[in-house]
N, C-alpha and C. Protein backbone atom coordinates (compact mmCIF):
# COMPACT_ATOMS: atom_id res chain seq x y z
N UNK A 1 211.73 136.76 218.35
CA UNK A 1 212.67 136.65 219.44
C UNK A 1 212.71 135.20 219.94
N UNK A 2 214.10 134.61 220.06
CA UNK A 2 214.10 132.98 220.65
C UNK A 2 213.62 133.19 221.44
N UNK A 3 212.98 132.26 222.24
CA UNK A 3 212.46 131.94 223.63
C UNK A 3 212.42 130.56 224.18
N UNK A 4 213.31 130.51 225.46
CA UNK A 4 214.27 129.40 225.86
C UNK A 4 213.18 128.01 225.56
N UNK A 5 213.51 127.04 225.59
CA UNK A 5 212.40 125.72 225.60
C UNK A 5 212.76 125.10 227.05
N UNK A 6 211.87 124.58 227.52
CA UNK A 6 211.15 124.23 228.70
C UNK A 6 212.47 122.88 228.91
N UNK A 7 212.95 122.99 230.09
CA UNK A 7 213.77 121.33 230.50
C UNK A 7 213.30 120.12 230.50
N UNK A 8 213.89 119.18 229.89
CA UNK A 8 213.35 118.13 229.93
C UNK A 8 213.48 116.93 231.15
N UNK A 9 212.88 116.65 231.29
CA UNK A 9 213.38 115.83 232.59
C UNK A 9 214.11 114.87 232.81
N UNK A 10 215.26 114.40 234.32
CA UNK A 10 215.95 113.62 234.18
C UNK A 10 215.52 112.27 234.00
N UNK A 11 214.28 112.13 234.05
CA UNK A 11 213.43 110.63 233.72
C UNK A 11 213.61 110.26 231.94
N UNK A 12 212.85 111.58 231.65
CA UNK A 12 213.24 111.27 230.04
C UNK A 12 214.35 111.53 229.22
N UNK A 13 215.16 111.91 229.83
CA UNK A 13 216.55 112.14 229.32
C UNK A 13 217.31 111.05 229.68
N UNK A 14 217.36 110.39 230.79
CA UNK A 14 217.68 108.59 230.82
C UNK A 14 216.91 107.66 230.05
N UNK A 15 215.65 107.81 229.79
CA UNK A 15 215.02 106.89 229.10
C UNK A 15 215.66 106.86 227.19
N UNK A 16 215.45 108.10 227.20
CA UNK A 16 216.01 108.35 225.42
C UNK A 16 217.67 107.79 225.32
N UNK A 17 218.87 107.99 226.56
CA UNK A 17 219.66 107.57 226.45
C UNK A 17 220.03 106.03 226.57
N UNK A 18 218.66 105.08 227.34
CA UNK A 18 219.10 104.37 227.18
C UNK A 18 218.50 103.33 225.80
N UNK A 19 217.51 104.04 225.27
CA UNK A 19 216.93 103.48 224.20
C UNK A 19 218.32 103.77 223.14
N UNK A 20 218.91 104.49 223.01
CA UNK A 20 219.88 105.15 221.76
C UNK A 20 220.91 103.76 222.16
N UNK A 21 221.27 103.63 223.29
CA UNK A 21 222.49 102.71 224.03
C UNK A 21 222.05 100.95 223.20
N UNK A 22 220.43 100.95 223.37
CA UNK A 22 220.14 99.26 223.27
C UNK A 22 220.26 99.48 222.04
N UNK A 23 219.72 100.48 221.12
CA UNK A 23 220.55 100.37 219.51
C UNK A 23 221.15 99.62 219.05
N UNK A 24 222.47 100.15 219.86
CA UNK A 24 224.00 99.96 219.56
C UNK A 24 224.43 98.35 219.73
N UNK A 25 223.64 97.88 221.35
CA UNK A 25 223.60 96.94 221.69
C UNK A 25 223.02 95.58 220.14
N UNK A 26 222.21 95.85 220.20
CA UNK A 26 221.13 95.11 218.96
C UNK A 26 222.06 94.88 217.63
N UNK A 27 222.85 96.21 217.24
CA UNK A 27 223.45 96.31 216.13
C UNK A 27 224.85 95.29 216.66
N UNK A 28 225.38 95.79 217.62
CA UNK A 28 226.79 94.47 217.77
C UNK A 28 226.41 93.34 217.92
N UNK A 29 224.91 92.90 218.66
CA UNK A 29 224.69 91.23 218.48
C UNK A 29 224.19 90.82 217.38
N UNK A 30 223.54 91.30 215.96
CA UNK A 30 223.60 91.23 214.63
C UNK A 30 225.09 90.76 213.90
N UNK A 31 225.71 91.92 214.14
CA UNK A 31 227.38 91.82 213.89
C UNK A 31 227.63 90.75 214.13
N UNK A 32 227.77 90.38 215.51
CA UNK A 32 228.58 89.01 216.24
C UNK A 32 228.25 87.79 215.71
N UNK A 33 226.88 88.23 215.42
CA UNK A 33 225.82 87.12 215.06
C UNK A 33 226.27 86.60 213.40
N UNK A 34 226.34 87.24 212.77
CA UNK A 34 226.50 87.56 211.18
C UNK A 34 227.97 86.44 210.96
N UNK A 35 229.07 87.34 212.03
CA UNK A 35 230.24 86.82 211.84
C UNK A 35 230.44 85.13 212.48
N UNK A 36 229.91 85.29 213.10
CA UNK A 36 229.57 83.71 213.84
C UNK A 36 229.36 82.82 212.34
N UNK A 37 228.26 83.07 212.18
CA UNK A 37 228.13 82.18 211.23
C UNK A 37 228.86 82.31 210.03
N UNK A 38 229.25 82.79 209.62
CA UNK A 38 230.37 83.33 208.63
C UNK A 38 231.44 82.41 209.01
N UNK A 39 232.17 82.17 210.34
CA UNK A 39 233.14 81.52 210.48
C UNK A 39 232.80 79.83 210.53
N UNK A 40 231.38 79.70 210.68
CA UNK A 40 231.19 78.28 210.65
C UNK A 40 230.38 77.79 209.56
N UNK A 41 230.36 78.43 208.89
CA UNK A 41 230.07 78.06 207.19
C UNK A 41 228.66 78.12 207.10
N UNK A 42 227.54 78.90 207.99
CA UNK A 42 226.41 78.41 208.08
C UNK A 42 225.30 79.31 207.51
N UNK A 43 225.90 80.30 207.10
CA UNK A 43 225.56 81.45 206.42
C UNK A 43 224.58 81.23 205.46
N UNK A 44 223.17 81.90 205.30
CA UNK A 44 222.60 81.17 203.83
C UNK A 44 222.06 82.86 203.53
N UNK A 45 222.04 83.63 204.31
CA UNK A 45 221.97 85.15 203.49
C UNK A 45 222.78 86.24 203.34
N UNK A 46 223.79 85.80 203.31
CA UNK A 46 224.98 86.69 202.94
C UNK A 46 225.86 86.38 201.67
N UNK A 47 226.05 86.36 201.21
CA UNK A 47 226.75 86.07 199.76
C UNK A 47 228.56 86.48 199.72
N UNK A 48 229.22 85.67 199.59
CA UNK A 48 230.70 85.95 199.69
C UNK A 48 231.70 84.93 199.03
N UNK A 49 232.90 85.91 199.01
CA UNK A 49 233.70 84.81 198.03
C UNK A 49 234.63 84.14 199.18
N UNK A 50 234.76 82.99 199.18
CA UNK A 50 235.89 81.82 199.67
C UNK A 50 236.92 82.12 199.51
């Protein structure tokens, strides 16, 4: 028989959301980062055609 699971609290239910959020964060300043240099020719680990 299921039996309900216990609530989690609003402490750790903000904390997990905002860890998932800085992710996202981390991954678009990589991005930005990547393309930055991409536009100023400075790139030495990415490989691409001209």
């Amino acid at each position: 028989m299921a039996v309900p699971k216990k609530r989690s609290s609003i402490l750790k239910k903000r904390i997990r959301k905002n860890i998932w959020k800085k992710g996202g964060y981390w991954a678009a300043l990589k991005a930005f980062s990547l393309a930055k240099s991409l536009s100023t020719g400075n790139s030495k680990g990415f490989l691409y055609d001209k």
